[in-house]
PDB file of N, CA and C in Angstrom:
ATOM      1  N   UNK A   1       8.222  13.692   2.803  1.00  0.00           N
ATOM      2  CA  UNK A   1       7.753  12.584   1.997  1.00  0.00           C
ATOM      3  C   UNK A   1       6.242  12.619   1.817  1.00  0.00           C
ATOM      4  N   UNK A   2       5.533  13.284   2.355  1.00  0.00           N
ATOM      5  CA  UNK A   2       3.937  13.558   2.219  1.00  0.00           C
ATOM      6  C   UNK A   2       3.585  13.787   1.201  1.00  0.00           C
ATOM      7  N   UNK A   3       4.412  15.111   0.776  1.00  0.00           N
ATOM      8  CA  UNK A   3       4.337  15.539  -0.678  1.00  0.00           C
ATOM      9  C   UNK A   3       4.552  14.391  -2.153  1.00  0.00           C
ATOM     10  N   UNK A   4       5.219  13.565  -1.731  1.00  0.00           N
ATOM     11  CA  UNK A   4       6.051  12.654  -2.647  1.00  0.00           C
ATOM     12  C   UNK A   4       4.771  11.466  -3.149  1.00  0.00           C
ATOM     13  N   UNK A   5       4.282  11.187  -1.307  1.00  0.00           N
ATOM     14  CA  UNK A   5       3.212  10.389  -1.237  1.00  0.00           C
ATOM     15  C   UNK A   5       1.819  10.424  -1.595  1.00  0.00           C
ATOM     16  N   UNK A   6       1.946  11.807  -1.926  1.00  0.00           N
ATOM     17  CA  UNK A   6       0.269  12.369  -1.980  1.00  0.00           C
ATOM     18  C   UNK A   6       0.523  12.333  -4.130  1.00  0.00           C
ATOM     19  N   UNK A   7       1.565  13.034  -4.549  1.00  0.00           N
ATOM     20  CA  UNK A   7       1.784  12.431  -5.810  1.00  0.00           C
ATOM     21  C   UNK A   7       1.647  11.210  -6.008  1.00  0.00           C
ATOM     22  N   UNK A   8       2.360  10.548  -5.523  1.00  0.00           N
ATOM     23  CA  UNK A   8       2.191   8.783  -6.341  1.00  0.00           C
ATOM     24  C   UNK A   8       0.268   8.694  -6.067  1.00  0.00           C
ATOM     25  N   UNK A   9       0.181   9.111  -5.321  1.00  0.00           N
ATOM     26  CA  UNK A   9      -1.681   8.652  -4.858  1.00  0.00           C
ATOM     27  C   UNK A   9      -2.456   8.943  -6.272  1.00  0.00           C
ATOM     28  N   UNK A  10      -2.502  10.338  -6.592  1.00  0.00           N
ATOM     29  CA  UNK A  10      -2.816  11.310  -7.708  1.00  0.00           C
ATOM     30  C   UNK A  10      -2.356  10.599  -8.535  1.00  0.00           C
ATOM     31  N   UNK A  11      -1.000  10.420  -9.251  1.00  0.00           N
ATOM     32  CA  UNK A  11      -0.474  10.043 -10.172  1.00  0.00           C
ATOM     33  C   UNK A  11      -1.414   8.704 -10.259  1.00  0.00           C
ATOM     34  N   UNK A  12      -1.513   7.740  -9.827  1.00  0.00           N
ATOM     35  CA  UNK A  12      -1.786   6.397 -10.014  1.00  0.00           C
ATOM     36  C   UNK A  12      -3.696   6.162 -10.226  1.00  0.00           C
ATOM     37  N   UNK A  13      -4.164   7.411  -9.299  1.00  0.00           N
ATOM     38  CA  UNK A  13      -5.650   7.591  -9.829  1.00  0.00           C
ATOM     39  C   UNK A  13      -5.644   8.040 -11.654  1.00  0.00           C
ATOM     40  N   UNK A  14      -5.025   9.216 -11.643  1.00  0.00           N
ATOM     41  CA  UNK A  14      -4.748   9.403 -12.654  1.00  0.00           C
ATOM     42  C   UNK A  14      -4.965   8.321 -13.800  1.00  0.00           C
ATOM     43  N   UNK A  15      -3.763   7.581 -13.662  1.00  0.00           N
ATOM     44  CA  UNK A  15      -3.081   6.666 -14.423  1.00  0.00           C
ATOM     45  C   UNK A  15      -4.164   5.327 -14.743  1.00  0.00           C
ATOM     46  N   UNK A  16      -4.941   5.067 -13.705  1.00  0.00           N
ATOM     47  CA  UNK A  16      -6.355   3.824 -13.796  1.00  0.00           C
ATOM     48  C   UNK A  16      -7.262   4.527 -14.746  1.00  0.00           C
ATOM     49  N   UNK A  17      -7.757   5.972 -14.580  1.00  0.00           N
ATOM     50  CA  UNK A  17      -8.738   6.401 -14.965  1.00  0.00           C
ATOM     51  C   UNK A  17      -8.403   6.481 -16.664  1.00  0.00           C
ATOM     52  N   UNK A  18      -7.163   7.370 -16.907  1.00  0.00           N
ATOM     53  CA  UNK A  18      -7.028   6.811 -18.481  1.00  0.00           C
ATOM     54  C   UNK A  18      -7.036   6.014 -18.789  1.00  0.00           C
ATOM     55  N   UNK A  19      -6.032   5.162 -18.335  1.00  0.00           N
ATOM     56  CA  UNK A  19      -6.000   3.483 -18.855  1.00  0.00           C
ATOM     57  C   UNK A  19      -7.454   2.713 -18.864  1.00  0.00           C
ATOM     58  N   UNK A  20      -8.036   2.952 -17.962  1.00  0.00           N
ATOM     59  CA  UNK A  20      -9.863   2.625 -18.311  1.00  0.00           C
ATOM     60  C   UNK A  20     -10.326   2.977 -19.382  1.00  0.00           C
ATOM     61  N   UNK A  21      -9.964   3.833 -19.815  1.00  0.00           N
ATOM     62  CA  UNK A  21     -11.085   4.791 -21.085  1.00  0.00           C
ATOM     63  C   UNK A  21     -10.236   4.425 -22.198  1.00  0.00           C
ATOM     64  N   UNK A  22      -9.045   4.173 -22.171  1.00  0.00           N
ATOM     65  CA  UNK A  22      -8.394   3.961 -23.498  1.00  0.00           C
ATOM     66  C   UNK A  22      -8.427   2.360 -23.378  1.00  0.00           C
ATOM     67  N   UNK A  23      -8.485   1.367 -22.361  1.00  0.00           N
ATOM     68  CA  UNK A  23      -9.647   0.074 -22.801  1.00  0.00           C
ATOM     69  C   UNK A  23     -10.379   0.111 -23.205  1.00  0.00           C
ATOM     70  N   UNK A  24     -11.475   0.494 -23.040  1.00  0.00           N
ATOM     71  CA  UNK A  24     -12.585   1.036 -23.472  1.00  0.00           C
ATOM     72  C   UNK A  24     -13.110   0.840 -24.680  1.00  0.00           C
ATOM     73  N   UNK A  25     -11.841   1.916 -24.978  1.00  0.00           N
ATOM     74  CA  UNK A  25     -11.820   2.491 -26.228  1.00  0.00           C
ATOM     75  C   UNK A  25     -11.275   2.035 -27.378  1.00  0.00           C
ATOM     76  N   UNK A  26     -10.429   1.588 -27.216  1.00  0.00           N
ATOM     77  CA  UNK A  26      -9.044   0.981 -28.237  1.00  0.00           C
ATOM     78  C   UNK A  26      -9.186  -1.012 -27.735  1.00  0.00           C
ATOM     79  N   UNK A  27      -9.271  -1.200 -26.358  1.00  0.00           N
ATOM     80  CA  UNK A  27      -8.895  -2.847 -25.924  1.00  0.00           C
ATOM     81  C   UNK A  27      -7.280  -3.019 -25.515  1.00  0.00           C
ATOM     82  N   UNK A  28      -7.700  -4.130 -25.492  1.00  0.00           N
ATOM     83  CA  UNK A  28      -6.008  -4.445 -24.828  1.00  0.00           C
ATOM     84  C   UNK A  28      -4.839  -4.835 -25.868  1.00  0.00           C
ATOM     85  N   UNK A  29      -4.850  -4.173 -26.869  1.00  0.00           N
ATOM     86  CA  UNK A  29      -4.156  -4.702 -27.941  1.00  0.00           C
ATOM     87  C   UNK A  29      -3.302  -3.650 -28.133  1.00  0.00           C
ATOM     88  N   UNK A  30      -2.312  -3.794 -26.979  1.00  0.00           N
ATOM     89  CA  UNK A  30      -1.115  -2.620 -26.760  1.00  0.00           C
ATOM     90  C   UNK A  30       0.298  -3.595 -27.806  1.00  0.00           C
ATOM     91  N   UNK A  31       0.418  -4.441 -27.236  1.00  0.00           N
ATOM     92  CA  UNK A  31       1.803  -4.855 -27.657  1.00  0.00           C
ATOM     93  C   UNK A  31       2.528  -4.477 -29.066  1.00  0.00           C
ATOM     94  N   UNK A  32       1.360  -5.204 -30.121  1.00  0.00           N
ATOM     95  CA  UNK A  32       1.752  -4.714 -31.495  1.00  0.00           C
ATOM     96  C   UNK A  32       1.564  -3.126 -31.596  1.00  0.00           C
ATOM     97  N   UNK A  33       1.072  -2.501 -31.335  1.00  0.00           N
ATOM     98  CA  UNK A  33       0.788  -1.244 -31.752  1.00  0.00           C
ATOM     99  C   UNK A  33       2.367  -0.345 -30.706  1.00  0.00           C
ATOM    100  N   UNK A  34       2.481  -0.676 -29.506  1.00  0.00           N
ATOM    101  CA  UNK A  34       4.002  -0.531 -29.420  1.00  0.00           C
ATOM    102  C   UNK A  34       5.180  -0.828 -29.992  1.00  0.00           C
ATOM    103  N   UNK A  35       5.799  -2.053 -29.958  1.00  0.00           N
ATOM    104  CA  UNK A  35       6.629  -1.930 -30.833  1.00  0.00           C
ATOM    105  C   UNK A  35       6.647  -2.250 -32.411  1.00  0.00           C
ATOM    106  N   UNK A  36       5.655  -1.860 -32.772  1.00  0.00           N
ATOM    107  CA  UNK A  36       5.186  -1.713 -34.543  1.00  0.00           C
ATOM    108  C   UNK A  36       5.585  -0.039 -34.663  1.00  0.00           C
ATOM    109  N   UNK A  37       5.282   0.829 -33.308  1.00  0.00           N
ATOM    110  CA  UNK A  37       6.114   2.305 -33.613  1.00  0.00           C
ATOM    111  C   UNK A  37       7.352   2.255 -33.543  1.00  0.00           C
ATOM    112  N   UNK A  38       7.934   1.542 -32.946  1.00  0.00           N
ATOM    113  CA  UNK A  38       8.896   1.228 -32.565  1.00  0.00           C
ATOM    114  C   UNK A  38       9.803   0.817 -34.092  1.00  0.00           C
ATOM    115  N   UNK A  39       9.257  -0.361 -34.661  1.00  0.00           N
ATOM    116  CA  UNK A  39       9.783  -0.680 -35.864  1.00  0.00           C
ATOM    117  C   UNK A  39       9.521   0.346 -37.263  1.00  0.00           C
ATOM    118  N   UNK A  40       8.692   1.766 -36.928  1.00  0.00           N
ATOM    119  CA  UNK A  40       8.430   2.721 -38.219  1.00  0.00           C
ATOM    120  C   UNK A  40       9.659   3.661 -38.205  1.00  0.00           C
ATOM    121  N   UNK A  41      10.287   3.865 -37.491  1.00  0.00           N
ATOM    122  CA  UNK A  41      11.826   4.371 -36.708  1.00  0.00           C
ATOM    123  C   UNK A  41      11.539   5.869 -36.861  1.00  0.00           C
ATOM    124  N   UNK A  42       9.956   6.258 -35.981  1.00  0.00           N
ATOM    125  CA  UNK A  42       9.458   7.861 -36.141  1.00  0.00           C
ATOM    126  C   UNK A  42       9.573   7.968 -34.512  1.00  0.00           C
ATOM    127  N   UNK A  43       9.212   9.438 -34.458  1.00  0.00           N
ATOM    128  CA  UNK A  43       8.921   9.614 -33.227  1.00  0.00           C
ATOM    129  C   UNK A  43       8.343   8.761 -31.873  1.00  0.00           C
ATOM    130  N   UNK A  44       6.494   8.883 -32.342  1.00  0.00           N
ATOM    131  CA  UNK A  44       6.472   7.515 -31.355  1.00  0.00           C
ATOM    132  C   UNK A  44       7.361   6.706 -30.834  1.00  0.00           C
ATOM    133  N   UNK A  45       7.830   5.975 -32.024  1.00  0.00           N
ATOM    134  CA  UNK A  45       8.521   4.828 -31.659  1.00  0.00           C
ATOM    135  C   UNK A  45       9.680   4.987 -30.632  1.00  0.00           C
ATOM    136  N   UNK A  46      10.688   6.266 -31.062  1.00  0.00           N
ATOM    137  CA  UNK A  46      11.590   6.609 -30.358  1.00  0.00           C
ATOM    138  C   UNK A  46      11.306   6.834 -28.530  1.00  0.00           C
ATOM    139  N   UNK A  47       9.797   7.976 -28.598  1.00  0.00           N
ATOM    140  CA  UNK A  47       9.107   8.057 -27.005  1.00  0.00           C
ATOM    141  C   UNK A  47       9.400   6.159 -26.378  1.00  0.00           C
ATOM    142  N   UNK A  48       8.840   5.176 -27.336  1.00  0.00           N
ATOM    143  CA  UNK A  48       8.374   4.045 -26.758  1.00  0.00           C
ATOM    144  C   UNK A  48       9.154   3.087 -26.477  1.00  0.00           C
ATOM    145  N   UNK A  49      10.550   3.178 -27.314  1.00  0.00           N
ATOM    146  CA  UNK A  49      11.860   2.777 -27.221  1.00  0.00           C
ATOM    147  C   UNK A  49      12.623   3.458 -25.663  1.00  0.00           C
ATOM    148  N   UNK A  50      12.493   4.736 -25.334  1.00  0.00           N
ATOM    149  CA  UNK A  50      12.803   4.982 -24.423  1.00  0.00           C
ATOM    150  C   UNK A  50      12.245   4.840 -23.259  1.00  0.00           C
ATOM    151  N   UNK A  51      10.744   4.765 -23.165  1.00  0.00           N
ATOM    152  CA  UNK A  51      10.008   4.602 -22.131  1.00  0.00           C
ATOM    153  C   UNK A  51      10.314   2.628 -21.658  1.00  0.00           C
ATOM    154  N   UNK A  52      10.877   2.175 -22.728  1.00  0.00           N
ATOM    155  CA  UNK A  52      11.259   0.687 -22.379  1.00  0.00           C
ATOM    156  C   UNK A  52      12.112   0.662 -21.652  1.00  0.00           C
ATOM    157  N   UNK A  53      13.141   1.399 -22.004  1.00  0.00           N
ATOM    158  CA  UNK A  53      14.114   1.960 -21.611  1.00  0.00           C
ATOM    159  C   UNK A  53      14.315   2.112 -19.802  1.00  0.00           C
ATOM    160  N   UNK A  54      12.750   2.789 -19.606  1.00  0.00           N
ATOM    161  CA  UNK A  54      12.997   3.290 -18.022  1.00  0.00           C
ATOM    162  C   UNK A  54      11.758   1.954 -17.523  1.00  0.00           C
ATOM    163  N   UNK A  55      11.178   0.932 -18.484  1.00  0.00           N
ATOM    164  CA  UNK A  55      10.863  -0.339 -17.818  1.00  0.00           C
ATOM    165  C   UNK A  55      11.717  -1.048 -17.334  1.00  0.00           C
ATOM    166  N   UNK A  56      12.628  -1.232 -18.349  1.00  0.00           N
ATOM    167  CA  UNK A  56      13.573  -1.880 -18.102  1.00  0.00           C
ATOM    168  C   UNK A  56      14.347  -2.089 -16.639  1.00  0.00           C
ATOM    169  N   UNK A  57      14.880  -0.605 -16.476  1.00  0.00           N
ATOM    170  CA  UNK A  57      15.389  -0.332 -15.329  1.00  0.00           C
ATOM    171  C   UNK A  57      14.792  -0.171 -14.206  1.00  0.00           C
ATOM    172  N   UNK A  58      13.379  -0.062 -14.280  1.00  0.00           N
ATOM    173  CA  UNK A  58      12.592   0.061 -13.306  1.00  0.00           C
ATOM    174  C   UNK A  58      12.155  -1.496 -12.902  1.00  0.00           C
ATOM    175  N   UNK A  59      12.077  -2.527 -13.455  1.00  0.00           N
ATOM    176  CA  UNK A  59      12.353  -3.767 -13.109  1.00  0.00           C
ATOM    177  C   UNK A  59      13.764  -4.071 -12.221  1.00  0.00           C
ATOM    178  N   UNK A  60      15.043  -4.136 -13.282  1.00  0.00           N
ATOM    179  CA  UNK A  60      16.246  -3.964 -12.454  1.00  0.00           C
ATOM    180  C   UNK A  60      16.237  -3.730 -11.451  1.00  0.00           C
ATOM    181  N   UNK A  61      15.837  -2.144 -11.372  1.00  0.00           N
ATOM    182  CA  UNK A  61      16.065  -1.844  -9.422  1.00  0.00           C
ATOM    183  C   UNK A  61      15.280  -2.747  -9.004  1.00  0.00           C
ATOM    184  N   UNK A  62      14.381  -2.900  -9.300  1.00  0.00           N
ATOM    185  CA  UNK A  62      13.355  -3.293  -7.653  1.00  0.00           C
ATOM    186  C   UNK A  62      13.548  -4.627  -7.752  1.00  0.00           C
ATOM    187  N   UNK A  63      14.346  -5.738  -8.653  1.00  0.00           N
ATOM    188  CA  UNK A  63      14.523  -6.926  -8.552  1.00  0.00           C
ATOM    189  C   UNK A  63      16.120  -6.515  -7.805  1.00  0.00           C
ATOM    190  N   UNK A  64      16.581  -5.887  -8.258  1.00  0.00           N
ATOM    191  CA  UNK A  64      18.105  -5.660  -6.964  1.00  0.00           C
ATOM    192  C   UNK A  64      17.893  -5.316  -5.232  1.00  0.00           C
ATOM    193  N   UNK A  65      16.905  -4.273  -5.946  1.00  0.00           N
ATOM    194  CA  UNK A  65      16.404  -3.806  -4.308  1.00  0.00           C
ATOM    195  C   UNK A  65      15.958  -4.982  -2.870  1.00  0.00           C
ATOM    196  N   UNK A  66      14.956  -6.173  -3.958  1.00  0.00           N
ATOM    197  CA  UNK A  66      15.459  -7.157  -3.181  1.00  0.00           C
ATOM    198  C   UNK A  66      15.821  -8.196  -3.339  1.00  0.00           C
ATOM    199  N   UNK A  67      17.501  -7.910  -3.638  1.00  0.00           N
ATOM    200  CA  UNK A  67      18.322  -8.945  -3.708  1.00  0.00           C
ATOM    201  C   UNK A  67      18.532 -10.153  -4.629  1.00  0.00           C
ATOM    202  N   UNK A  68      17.906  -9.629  -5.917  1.00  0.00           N
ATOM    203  CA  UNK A  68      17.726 -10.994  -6.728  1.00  0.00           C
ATOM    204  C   UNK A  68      17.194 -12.026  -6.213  1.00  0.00           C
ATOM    205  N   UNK A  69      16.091 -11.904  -5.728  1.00  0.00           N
ATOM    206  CA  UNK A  69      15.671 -13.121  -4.522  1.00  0.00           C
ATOM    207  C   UNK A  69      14.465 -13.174  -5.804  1.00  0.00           C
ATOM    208  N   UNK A  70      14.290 -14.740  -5.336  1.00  0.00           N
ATOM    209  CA  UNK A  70      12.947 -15.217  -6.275  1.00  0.00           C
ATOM    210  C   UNK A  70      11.846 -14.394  -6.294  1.00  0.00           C
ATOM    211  N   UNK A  71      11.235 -13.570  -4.939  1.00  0.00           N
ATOM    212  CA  UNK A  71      10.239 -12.750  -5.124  1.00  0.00           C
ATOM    213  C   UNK A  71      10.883 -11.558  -5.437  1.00  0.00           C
ATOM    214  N   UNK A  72      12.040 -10.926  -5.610  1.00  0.00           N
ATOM    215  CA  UNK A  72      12.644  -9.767  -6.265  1.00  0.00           C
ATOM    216  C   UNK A  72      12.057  -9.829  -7.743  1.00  0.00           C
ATOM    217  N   UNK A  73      12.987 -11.324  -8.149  1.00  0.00           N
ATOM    218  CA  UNK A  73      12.902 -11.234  -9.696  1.00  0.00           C
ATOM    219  C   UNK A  73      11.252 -11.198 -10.214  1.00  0.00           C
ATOM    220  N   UNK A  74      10.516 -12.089  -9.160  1.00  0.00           N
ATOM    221  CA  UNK A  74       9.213 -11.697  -9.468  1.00  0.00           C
ATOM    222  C   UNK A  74       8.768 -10.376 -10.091  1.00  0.00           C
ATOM    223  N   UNK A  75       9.259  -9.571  -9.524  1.00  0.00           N
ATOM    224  CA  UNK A  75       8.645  -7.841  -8.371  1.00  0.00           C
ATOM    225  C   UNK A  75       8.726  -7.288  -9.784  1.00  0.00           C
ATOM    226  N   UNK A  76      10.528  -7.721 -10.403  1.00  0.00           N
ATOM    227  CA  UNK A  76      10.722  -7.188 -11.345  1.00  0.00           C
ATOM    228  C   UNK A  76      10.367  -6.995 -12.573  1.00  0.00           C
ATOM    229  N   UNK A  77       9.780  -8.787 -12.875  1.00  0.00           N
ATOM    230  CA  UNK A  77       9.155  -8.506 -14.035  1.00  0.00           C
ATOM    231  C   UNK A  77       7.888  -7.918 -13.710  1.00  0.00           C
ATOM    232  N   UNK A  78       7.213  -7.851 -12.730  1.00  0.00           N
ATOM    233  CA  UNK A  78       6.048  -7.195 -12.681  1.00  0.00           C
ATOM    234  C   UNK A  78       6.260  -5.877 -13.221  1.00  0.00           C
ATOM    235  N   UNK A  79       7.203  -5.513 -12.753  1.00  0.00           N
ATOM    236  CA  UNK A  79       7.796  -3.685 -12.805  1.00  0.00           C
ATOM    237  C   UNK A  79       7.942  -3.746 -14.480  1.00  0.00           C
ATOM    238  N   UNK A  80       8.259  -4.285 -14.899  1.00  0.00           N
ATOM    239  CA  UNK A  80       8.953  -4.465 -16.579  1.00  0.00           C
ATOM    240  C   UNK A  80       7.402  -4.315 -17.056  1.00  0.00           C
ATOM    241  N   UNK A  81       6.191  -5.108 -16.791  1.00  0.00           N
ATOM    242  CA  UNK A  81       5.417  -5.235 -17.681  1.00  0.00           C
ATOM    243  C   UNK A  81       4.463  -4.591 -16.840  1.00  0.00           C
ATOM    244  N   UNK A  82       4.227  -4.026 -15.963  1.00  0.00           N
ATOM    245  CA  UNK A  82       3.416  -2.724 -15.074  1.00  0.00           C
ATOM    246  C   UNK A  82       3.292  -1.628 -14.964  1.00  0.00           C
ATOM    247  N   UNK A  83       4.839  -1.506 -15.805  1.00  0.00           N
ATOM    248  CA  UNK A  83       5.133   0.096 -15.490  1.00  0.00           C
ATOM    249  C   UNK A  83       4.613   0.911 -14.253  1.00  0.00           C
ATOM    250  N   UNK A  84       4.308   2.190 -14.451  1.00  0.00           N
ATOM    251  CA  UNK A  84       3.646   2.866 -13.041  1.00  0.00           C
ATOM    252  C   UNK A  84       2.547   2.201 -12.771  1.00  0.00           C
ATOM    253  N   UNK A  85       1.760   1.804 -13.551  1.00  0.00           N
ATOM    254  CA  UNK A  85       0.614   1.211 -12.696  1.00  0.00           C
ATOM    255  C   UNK A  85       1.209   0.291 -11.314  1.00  0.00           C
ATOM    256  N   UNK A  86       2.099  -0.877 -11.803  1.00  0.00           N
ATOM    257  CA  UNK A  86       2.887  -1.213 -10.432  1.00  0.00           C
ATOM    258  C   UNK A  86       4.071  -0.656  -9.856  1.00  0.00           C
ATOM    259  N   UNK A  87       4.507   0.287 -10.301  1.00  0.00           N
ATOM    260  CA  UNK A  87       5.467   0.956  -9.843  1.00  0.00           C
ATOM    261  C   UNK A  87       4.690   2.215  -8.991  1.00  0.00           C
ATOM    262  N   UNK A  88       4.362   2.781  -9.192  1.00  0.00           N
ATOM    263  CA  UNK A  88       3.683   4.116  -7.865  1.00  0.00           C
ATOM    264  C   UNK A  88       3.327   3.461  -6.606  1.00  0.00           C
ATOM    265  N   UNK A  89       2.120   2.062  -6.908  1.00  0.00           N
ATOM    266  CA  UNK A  89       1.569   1.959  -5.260  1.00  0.00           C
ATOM    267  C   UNK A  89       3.124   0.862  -5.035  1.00  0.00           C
ATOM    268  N   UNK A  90       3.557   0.466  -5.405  1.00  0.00           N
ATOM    269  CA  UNK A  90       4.674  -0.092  -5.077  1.00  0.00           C
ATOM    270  C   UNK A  90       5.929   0.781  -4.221  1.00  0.00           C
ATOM    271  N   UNK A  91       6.535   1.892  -4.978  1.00  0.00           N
ATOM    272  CA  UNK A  91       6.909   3.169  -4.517  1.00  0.00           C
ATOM    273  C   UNK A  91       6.342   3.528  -3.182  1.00  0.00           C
ATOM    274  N   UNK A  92       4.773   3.976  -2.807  1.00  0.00           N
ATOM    275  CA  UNK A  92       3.893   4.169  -1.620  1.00  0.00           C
ATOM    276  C   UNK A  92       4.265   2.985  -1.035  1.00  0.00           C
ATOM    277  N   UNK A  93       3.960   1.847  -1.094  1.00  0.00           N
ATOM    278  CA  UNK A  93       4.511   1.045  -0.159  1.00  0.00           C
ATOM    279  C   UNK A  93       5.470   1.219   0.772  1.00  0.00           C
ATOM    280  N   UNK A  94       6.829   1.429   0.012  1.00  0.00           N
ATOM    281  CA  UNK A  94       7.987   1.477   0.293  1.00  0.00           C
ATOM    282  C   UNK A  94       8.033   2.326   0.965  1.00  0.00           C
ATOM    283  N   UNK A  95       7.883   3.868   0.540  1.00  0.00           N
ATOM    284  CA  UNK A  95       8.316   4.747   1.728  1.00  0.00           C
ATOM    285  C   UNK A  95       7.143   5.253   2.397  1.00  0.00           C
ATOM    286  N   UNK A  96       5.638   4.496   3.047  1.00  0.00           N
ATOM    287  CA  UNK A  96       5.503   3.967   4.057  1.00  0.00           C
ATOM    288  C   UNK A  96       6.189   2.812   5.405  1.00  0.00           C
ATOM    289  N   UNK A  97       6.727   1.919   3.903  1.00  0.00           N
ATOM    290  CA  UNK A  97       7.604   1.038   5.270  1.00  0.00           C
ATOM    291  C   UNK A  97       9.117   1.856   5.575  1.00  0.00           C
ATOM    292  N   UNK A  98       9.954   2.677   5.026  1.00  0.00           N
ATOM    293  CA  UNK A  98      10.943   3.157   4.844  1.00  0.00           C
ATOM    294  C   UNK A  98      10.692   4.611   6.132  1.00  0.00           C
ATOM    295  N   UNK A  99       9.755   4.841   6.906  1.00  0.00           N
ATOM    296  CA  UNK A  99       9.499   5.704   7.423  1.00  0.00           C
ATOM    297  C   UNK A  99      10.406   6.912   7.331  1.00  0.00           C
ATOM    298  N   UNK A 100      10.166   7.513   5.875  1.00  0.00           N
ATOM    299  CA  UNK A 100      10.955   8.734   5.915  1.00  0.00           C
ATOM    300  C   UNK A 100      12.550   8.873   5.791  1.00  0.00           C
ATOM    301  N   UNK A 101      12.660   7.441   5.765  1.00  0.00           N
ATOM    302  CA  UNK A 101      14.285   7.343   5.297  1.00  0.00           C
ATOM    303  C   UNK A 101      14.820   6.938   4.282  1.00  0.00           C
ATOM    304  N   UNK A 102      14.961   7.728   3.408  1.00  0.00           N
ATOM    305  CA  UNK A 102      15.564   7.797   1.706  1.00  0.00           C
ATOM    306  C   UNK A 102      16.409   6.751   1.233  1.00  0.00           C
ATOM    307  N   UNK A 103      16.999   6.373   2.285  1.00  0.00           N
ATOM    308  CA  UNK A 103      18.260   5.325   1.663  1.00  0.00           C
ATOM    309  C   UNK A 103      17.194   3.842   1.921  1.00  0.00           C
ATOM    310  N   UNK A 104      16.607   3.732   3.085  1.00  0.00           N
ATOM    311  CA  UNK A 104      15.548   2.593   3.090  1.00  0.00           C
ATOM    312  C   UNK A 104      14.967   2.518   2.032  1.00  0.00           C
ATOM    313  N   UNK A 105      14.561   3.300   1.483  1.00  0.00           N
ATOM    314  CA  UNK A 105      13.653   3.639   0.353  1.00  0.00           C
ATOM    315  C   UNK A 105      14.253   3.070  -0.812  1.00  0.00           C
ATOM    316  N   UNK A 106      15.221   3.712  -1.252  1.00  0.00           N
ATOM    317  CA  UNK A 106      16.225   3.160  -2.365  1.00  0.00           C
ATOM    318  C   UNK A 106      16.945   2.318  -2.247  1.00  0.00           C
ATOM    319  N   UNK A 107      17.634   1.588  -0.851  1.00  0.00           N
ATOM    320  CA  UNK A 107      18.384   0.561  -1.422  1.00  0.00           C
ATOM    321  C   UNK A 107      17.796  -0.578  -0.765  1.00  0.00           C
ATOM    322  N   UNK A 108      16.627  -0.799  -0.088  1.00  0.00           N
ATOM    323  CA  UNK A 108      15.946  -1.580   0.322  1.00  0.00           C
ATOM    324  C   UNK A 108      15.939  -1.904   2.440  1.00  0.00           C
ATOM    325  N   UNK A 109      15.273  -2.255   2.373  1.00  0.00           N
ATOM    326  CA  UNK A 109      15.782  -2.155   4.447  1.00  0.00           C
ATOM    327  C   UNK A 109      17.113  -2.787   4.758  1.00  0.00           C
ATOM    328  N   UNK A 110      17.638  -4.291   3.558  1.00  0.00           N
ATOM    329  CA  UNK A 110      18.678  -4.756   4.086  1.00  0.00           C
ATOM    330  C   UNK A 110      20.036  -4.225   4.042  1.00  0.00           C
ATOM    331  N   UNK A 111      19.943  -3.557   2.956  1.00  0.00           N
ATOM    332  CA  UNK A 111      21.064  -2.932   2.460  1.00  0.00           C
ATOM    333  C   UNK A 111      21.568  -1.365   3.329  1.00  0.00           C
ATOM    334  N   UNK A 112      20.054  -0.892   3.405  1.00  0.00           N
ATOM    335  CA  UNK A 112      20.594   0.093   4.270  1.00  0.00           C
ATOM    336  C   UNK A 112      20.668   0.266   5.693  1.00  0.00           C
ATOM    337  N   UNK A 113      20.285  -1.447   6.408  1.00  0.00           N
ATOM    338  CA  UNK A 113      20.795  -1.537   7.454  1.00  0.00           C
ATOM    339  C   UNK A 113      22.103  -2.136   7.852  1.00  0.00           C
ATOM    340  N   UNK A 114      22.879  -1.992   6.804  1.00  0.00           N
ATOM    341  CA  UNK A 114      24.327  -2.505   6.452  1.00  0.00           C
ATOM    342  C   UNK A 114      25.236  -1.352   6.071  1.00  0.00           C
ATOM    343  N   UNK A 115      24.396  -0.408   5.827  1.00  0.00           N
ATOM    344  CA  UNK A 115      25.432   0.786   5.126  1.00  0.00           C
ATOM    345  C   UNK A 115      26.102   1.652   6.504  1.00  0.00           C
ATOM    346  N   UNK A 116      27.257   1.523   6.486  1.00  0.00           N
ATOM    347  CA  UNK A 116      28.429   2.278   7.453  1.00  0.00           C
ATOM    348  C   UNK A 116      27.604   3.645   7.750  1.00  0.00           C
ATOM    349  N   UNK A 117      27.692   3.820   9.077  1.00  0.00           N
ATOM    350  CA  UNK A 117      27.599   4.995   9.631  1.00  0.00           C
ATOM    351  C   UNK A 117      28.808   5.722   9.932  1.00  0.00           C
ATOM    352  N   UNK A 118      28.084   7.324   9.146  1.00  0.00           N
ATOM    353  CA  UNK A 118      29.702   8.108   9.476  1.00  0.00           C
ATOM    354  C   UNK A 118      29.803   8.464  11.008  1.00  0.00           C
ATOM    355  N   UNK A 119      31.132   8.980  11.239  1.00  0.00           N
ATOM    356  CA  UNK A 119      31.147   9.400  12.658  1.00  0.00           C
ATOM    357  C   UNK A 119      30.553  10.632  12.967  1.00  0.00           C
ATOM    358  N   UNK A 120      30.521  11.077  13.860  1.00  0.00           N
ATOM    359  CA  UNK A 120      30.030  12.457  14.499  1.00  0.00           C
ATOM    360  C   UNK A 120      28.499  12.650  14.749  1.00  0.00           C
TER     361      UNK A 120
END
């Protein structure tokens, strides 16, 4: 998981440093200019339709992950309208607290301290 962890780190520097310069540059006047590609029914739009696509679901999980609980659904819309910016150190979070255990990671601590152990 080092490897995994040292990506999201990178990835998310990454990810501030553009997003700085294309403030900058352009401002915060994302919304219309998204789904306005969205409504030209070209390429862009299609990338931006799909990248909703994995907002979408990337909210979902992490509002399931914990439990549809009021701070889940929180988590989630954060995730919906954060994308990686809150999704990576969010991710790092997790499998810091998940110490290396994948299913902690993905289905949250409660769930996978509920999941059946096989025998042997």
């Amino acid at each position: 998981m080092t490897l995994f962890k040292a990506f999201l780190i990178v990835a998310w520097i990454g990810l501030v440093g553009y997003t700085g310069l294309v403030v900058a540059a352009h401002g915060l006047d994302l919304l219309p200019i998204f789904f306005g590609d969205i409504a030209r029914l070209a390429w862009p739009g299609q990338f931006n339709l799909d990248f909703f696509c994995l907002l979408i679901l990337s909210g979902w999980w992490t509002a399931w992950r914990h439990g549809f609980s009021p701070a889940g659904l929180a988590l989630g819309a954060v995730a919906l309208v954060g994308g990686a910016g809150f999704l990576l150190p969010y991710l790092l979070i997790a499998t810091v607290r998940a110490n290396g255990d994948p299913a902690r990671l993905l289905l949250g601590p409660e769930r996978a301290d509920r999941r059946p152990t096989l025998p042997g």
